[in-house]
Protein backbone atom coordinates (compact mmCIF):
# COMPACT_ATOMS: atom_id res chain seq x y z
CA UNK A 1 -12.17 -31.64 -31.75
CA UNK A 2 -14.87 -29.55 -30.61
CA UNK A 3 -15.82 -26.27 -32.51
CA UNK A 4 -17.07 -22.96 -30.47
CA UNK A 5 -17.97 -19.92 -31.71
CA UNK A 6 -17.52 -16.98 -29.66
CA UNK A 7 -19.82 -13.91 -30.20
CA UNK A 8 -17.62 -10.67 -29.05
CA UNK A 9 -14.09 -9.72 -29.15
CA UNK A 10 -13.57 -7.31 -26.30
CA UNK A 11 -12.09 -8.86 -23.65
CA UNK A 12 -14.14 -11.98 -22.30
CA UNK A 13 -13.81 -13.39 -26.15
CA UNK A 14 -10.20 -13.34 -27.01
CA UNK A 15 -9.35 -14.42 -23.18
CA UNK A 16 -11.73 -17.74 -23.73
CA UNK A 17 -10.41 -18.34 -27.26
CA UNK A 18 -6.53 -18.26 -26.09
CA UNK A 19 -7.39 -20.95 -23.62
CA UNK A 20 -9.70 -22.82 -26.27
CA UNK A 21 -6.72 -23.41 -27.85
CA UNK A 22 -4.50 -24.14 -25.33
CA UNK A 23 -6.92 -27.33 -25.04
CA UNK A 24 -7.20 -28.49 -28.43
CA UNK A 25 -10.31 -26.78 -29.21
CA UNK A 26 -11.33 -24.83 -32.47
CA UNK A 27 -12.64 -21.52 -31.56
CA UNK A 28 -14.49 -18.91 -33.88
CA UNK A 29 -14.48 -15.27 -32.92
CA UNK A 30 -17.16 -13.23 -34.48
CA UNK A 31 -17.43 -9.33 -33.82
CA UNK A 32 -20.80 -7.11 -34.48
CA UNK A 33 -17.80 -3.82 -34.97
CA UNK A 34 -16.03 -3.09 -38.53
CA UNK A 35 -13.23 -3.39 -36.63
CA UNK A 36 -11.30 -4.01 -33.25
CA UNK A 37 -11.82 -1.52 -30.94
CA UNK A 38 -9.02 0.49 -28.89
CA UNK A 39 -8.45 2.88 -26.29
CA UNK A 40 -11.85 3.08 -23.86
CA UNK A 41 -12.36 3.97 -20.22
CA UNK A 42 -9.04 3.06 -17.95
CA UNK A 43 -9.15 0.28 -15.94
CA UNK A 44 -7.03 -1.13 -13.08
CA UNK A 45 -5.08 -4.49 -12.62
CA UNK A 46 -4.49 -5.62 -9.65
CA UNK A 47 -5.30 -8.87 -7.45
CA UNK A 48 -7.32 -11.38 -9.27
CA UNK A 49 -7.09 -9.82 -12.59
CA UNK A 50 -3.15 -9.71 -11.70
CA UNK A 51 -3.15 -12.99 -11.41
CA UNK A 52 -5.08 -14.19 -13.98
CA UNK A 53 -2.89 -12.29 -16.31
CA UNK A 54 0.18 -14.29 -15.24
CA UNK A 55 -1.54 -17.24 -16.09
CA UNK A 56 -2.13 -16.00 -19.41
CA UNK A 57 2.15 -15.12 -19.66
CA UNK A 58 0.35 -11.73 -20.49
CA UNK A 59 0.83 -9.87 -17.38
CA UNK A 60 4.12 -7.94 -18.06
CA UNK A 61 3.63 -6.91 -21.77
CA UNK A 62 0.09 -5.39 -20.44
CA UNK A 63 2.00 -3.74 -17.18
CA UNK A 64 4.64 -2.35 -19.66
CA UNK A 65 1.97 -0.93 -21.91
CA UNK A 66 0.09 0.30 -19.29
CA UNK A 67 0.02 3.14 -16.56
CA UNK A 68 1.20 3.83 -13.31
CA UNK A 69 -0.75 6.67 -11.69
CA UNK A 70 1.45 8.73 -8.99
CA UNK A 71 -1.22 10.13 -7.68
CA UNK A 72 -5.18 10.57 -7.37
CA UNK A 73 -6.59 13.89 -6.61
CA UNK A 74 -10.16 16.03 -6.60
CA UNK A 75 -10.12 19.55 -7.07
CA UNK A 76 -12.02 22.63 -6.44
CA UNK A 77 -13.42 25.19 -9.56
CA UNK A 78 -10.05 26.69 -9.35
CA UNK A 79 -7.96 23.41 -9.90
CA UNK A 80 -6.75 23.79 -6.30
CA UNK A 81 -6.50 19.96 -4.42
CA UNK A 82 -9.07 19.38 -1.76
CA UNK A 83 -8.32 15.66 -1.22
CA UNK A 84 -5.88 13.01 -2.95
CA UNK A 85 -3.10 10.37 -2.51
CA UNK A 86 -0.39 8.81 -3.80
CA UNK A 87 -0.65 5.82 -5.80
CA UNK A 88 2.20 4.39 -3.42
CA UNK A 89 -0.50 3.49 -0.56
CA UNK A 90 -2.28 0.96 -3.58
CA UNK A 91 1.57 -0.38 -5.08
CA UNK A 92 2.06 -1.15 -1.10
CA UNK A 93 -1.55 -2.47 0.11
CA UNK A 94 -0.93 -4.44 -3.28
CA UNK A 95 2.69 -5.45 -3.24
CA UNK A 96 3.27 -3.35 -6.28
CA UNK A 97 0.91 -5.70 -7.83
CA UNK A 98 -1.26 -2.80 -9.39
CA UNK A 99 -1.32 -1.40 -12.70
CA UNK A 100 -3.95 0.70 -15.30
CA UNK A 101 -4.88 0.00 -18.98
CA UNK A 102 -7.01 1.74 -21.12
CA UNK A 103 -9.91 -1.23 -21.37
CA UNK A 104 -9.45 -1.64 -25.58
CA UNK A 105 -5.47 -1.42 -25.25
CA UNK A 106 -5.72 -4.72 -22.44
CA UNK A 107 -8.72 -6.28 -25.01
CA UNK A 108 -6.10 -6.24 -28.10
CA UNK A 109 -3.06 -7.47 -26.18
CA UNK A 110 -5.30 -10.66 -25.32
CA UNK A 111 -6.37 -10.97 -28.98
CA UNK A 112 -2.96 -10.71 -30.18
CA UNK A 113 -2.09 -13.70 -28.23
CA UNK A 114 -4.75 -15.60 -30.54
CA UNK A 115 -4.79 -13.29 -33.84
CA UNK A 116 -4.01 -15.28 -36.67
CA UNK A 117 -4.36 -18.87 -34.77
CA UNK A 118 -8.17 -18.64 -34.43
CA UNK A 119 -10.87 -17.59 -37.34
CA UNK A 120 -11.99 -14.10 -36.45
CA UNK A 121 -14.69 -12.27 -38.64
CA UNK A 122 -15.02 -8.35 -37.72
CA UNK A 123 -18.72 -6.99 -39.15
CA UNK A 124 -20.31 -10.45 -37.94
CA UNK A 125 -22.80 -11.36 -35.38
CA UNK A 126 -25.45 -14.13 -34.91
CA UNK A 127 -28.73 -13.30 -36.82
CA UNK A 128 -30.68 -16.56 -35.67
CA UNK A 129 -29.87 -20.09 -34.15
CA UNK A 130 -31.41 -23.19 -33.91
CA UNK A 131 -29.92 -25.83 -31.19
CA UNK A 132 -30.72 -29.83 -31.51
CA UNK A 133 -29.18 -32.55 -29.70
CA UNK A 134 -25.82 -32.48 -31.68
CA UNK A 135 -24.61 -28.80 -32.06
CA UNK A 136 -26.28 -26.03 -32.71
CA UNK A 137 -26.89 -24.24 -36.61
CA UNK A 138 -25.93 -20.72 -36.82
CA UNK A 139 -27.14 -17.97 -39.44
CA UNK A 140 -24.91 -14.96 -39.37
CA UNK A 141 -25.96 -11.35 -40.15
CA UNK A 142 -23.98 -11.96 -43.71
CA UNK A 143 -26.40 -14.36 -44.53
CA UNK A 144 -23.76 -17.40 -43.82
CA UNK A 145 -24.85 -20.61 -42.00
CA UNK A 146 -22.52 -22.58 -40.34
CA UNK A 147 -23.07 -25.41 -37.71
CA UNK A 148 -20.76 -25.48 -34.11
CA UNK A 149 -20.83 -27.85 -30.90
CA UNK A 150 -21.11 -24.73 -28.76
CA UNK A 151 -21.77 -21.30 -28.75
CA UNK A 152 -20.80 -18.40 -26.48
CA UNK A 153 -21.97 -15.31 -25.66
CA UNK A 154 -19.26 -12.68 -24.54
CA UNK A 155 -21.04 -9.37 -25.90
CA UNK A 156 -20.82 -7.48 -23.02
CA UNK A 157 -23.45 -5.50 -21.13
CA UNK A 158 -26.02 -4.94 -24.18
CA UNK A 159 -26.18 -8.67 -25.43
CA UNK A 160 -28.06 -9.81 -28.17
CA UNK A 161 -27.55 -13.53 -27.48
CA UNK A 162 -28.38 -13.43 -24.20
CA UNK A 163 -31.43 -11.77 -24.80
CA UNK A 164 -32.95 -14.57 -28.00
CA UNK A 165 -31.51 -17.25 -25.22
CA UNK A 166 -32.52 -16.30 -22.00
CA UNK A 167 -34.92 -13.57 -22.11
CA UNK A 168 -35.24 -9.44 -22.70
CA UNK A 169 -32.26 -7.60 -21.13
CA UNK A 170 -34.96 -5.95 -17.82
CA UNK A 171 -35.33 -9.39 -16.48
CA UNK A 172 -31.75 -9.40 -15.40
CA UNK A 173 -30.03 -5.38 -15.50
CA UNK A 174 -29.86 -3.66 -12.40
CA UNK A 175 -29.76 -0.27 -12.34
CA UNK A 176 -27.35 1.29 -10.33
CA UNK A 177 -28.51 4.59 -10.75
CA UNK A 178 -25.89 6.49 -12.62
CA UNK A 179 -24.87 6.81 -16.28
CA UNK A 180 -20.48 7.37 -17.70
CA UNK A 181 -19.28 8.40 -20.54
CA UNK A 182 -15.80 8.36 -21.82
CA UNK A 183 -13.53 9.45 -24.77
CA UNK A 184 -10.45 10.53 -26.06
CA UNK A 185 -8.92 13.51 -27.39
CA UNK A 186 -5.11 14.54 -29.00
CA UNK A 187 -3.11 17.61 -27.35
CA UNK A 188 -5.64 19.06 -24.45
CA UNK A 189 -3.00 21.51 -22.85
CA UNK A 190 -3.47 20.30 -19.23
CA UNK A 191 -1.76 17.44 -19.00
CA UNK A 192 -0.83 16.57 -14.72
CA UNK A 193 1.37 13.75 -16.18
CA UNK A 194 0.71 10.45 -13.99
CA UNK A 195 -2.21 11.94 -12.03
CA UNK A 196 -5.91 10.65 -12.18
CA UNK A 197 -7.52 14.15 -11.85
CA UNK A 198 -11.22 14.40 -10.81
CA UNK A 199 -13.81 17.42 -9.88
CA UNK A 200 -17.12 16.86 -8.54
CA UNK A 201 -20.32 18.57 -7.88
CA UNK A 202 -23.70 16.37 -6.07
CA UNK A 203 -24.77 13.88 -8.36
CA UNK A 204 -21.94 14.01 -11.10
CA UNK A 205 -18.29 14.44 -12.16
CA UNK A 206 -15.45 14.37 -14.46
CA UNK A 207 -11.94 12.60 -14.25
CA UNK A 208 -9.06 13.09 -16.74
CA UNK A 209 -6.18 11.72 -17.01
CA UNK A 210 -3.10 12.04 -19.59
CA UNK A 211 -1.87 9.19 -22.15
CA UNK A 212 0.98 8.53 -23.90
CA UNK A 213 1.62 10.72 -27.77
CA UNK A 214 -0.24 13.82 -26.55
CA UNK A 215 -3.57 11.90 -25.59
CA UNK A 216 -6.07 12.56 -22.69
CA UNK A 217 -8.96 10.22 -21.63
CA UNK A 218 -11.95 11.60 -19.77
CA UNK A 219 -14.42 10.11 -17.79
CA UNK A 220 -17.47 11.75 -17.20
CA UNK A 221 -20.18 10.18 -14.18
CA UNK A 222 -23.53 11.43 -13.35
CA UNK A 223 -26.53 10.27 -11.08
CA UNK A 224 -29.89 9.81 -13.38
CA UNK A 225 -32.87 8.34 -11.44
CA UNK A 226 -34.12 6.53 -14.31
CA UNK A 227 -32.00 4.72 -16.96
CA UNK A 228 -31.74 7.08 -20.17
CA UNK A 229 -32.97 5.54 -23.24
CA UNK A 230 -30.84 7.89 -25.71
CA UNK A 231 -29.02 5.77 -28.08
CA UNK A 232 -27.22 7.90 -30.89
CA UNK A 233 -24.66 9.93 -29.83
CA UNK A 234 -25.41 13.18 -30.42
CA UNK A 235 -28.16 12.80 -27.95
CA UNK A 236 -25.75 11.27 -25.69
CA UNK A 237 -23.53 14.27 -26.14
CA UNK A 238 -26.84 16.51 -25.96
CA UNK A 239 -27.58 14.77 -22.42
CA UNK A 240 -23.58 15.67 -21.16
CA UNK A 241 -24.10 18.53 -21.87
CA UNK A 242 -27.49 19.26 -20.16
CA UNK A 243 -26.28 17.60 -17.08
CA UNK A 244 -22.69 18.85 -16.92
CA UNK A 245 -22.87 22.28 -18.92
CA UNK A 246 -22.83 24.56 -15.72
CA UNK A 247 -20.19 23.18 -14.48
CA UNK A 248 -16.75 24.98 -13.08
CA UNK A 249 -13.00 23.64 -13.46
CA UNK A 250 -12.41 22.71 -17.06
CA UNK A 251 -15.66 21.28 -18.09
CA UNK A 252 -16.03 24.74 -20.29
CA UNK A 253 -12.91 23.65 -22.03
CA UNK A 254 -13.88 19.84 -21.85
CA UNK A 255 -17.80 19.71 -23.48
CA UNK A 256 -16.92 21.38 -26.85
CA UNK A 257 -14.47 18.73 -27.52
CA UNK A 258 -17.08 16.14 -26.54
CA UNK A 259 -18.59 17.46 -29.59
CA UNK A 260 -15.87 16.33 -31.81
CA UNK A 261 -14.91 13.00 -30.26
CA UNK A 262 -15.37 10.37 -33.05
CA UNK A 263 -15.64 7.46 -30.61
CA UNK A 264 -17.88 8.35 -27.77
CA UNK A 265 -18.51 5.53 -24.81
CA UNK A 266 -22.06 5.68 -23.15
CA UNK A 267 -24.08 3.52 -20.89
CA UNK A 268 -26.09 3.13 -17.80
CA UNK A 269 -24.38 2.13 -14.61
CA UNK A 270 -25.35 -1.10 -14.42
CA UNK A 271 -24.89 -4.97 -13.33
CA UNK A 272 -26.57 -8.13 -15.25
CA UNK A 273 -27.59 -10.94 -12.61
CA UNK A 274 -29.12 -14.29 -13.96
CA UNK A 275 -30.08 -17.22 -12.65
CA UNK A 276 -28.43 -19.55 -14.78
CA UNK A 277 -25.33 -18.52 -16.59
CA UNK A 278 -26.08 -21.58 -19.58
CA UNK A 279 -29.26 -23.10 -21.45
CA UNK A 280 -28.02 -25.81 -23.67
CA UNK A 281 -25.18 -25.57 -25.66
CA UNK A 282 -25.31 -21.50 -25.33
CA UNK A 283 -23.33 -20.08 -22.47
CA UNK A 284 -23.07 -16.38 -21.48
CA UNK A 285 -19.55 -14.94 -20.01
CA UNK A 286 -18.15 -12.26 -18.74
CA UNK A 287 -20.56 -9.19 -18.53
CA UNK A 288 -23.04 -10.44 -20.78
CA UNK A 289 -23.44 -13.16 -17.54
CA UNK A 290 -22.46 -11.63 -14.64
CA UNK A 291 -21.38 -7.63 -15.05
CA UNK A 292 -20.12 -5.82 -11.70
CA UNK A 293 -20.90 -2.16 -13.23
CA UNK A 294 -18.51 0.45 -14.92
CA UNK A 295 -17.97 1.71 -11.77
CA UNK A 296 -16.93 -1.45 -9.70
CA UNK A 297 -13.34 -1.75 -11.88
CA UNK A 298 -13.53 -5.36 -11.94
CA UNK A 299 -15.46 -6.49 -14.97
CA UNK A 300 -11.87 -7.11 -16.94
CA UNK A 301 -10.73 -9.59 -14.35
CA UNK A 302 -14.37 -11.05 -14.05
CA UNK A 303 -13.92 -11.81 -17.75
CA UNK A 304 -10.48 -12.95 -17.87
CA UNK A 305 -10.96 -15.45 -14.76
CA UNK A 306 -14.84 -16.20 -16.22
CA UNK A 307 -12.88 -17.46 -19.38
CA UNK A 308 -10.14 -19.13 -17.67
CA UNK A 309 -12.16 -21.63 -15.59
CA UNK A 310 -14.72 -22.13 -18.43
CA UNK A 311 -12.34 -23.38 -21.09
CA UNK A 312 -10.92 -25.52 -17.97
CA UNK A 313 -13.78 -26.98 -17.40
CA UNK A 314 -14.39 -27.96 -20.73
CA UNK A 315 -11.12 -29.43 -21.03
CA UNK A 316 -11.82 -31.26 -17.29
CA UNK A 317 -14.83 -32.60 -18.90
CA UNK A 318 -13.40 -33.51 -22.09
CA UNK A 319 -15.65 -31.71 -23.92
CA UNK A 320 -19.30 -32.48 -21.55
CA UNK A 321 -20.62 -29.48 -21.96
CA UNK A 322 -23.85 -30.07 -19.70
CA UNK A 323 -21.03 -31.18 -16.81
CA UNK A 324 -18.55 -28.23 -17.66
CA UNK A 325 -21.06 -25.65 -17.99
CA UNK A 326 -22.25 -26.42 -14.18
CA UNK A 327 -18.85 -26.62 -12.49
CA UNK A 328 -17.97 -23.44 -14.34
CA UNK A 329 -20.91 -21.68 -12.15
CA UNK A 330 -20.29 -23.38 -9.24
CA UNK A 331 -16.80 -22.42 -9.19
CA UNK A 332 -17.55 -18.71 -9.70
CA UNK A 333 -21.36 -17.61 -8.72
CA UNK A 334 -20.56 -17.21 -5.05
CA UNK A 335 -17.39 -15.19 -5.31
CA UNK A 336 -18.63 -13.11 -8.32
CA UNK A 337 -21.66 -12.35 -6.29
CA UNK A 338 -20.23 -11.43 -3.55
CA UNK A 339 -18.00 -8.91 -5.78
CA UNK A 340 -20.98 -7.85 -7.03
CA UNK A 341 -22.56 -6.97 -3.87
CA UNK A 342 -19.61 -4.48 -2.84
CA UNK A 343 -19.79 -2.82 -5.80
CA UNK A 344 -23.16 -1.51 -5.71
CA UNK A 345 -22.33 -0.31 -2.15
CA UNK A 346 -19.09 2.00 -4.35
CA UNK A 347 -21.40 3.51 -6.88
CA UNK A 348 -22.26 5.97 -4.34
CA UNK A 349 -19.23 6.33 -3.05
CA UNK A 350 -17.58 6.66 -6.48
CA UNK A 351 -19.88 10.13 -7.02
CA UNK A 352 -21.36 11.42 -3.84
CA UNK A 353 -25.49 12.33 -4.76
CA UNK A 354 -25.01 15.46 -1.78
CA UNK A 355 -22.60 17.83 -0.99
CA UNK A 356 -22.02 16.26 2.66
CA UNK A 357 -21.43 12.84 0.47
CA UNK A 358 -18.72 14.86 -1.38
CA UNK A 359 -17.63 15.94 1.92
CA UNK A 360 -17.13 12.96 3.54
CA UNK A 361 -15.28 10.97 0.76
CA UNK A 362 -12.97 13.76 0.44
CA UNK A 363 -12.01 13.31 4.33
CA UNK A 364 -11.95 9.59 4.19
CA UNK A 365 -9.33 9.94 1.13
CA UNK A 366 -7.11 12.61 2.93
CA UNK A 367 -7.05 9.52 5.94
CA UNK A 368 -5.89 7.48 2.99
CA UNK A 369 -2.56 9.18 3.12
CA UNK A 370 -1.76 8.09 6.65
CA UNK A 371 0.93 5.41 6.65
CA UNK A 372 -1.17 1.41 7.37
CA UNK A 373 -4.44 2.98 7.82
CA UNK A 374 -4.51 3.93 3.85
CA UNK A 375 -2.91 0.34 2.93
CA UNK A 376 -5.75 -0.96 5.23
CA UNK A 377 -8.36 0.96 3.46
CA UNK A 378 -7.37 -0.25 -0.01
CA UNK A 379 -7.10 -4.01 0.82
CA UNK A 380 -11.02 -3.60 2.26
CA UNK A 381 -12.25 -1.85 -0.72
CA UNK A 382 -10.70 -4.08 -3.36
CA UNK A 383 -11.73 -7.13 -1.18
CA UNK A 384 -9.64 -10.58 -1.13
CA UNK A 385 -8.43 -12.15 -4.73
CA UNK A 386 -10.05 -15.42 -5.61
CA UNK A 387 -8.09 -18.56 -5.54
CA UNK A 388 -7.81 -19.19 -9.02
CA UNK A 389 -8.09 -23.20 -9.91
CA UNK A 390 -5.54 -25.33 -11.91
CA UNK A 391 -6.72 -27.45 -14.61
CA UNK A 392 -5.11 -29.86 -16.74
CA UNK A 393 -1.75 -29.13 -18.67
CA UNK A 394 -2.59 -27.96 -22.17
């Protein structure tokens, strides 16, 4: 029985460890955070990461926690609409198979399908490493050594692992040329129950939308020529406020609570693109390997399906890791890239850089709300799902 630690419990980790153990392998879950971490920027479900989620049996219990937006809409300084639609055009483009979920709540339903079955230390990472032909001897930050067959990286964006294994993290960002931040707040008065609301100026802007108890999540997206290298958040919150602090709408209401949010999100816009996805017994998934951006929206289901056909092809295999860890690339690098291509093509589109950019996405959404074309629209921006392998019965 083969033992494989996994380094990261967002969403990548929890995803590969429930299918570990499907197969009759012993995963370890180790966590760099005190604890597991909730809420986060919203995220939608639809297509592959739909799918996926079936596979899982998780798909329904994530839909019912999660959110169905009515309706998307920009506004003016005022608060008046100057383009939107209704979230009806994506439910019928999609055959209702669309949700949202807060990117911690869809993480912790996808551990709870493993919590208590698998070994999971919070307040751990890997402090050093040393590989030889039959596993690979790990040294934890708490000073504990332990020895596994395989090790995985599944750290996200900002990867330690990835960076002792493969190389520092500039060799394989890129940049897309914008920055987000999000966070949460209880009781903002303006609520616009089951609308994604968003105002934008050239080069940045700010979504909120309302949660369930009383809270509101806000996204804030802004264009930065070179990445910022601010890394405690008060100069995060210092930078928000130097880029958005002149601002109309809301954002006078918005910034001071910025100030008081205890869990602030903040990173460059970017995607990680490597050569090889696995050196050894080490192998990188989901962002840490292959991230799509913030922006693109499908980094959950690129970690989900990443984790799927990896612990597949380790069960295929029967536990060749030099054999699995190839087929799991070949079965993914084309389609991911191609994802991955279209999404650096929506970072502009996302947030405009010019007012005629602003312009000219808020026309092409009001054409969203005519019947077929809009349905049309959505199926060429989300792209085709992936046909998702079967593997072995567990």
């Amino acid at each position: 029985m083969q033992t494989v630690l996994i380094s990261g419990a967002g969403i990548a980790g929890p995803a590969l460890a429930h299918w570990l153990l499907r197969y009759g392998f012993t995963p370890t879950l180790i966590e760099r955070a005190p604890h597991f971490r909730d809420g986060g920027y919203m995220i939608d479900i639809w297509g592959t990461g739909y799918d996926i989620l079936e596979r899982f049996g998780s798909r329904a219990e994530a839909e019912r926690r999660g959110y169905h937006f009515d309706r998307l809409a920009f506004v003016d300084e005022d608060g008046r609409e100057l383009a939107g639609f209704g979230g009806k055009v994506f439910r019928r483009a999609l055959k209702d198979r669309f949700f949202s979920s807060p990117r911690g709540d869809l993480a912790r339903l996808l551990y709870e399908t493993v919590e208590g079955k698998v070994e999971t230390q919070f307040g751990t990472a890997i402090a050093d490493h040393r590989e030889n032909a039959d596993g690979v001897d790990v040294t934890f930050t708490t000073g504990e050594t332990r020895r596994f067959d395989l090790v995985v990286g599944a750290e996200g964006l900002r990867s330690r692992l990835r960076e002792r294994v493969f190389g520092p993290e500039k060799k394989f960002e890129k940049y897309l040329g914008y920055c987000a931040a999000s966070f949460i707040v209880d009781g903002y008065p303006h609520r616009d129950e089951g609308t994604y609301l968003s105002y934008a100026k050239p080069g940045r802007q700010i979504s909120r939308y309302a949660m369930r108890e009383g809270r509101t999540a806000f996204l804030l997206v802004f264009a930065r020529q070179a990445r910022p290298t601010v890394h405690d958040a008060d100069a995060q919150k210092a930078l928000l406020h130097q880029m958005f602090g002149r601002d109309g709408w809301e954002t006078p209401e918005i910034l001071p609570l910025l100030d008081k949010a205890g869990d602030l999100y903040f990173d460059a816009v970017s995607q990680i693109r490597m050569p090889s996805w696995s050196k050894g017994r080490v192998v990188l998934l989901g962002d840490t390997a292959y991230c799509p951006s913030l922006l693109a929206g499908a980094g959950s289901h690129f970690a989900m399906l990443g984790a799927y056909v990896l612990a597949g092809e380790l069960k295929r295999a029967g536990g060749d890791h030099a054999r699995a860890f190839a087929e799991y690339e070949k079965t993914l690098r084309a389609y991911l890239t191609g994802q991955q291509n279209m999404a650096v093509g929506f970072a502009g589109s996302f947030t405009p850089k010019t007012a005629f950019g602003i312009a000219f996405r808020n026309f092409m959404l009001k054409l969203m709300g005519i019947p077929f074309f809009g349905e049309w629209m959505v199926r060429r921006m989300l792209g085709e799902p992936f046909a998702i392998p079967d593997y072995p019965a567990a």
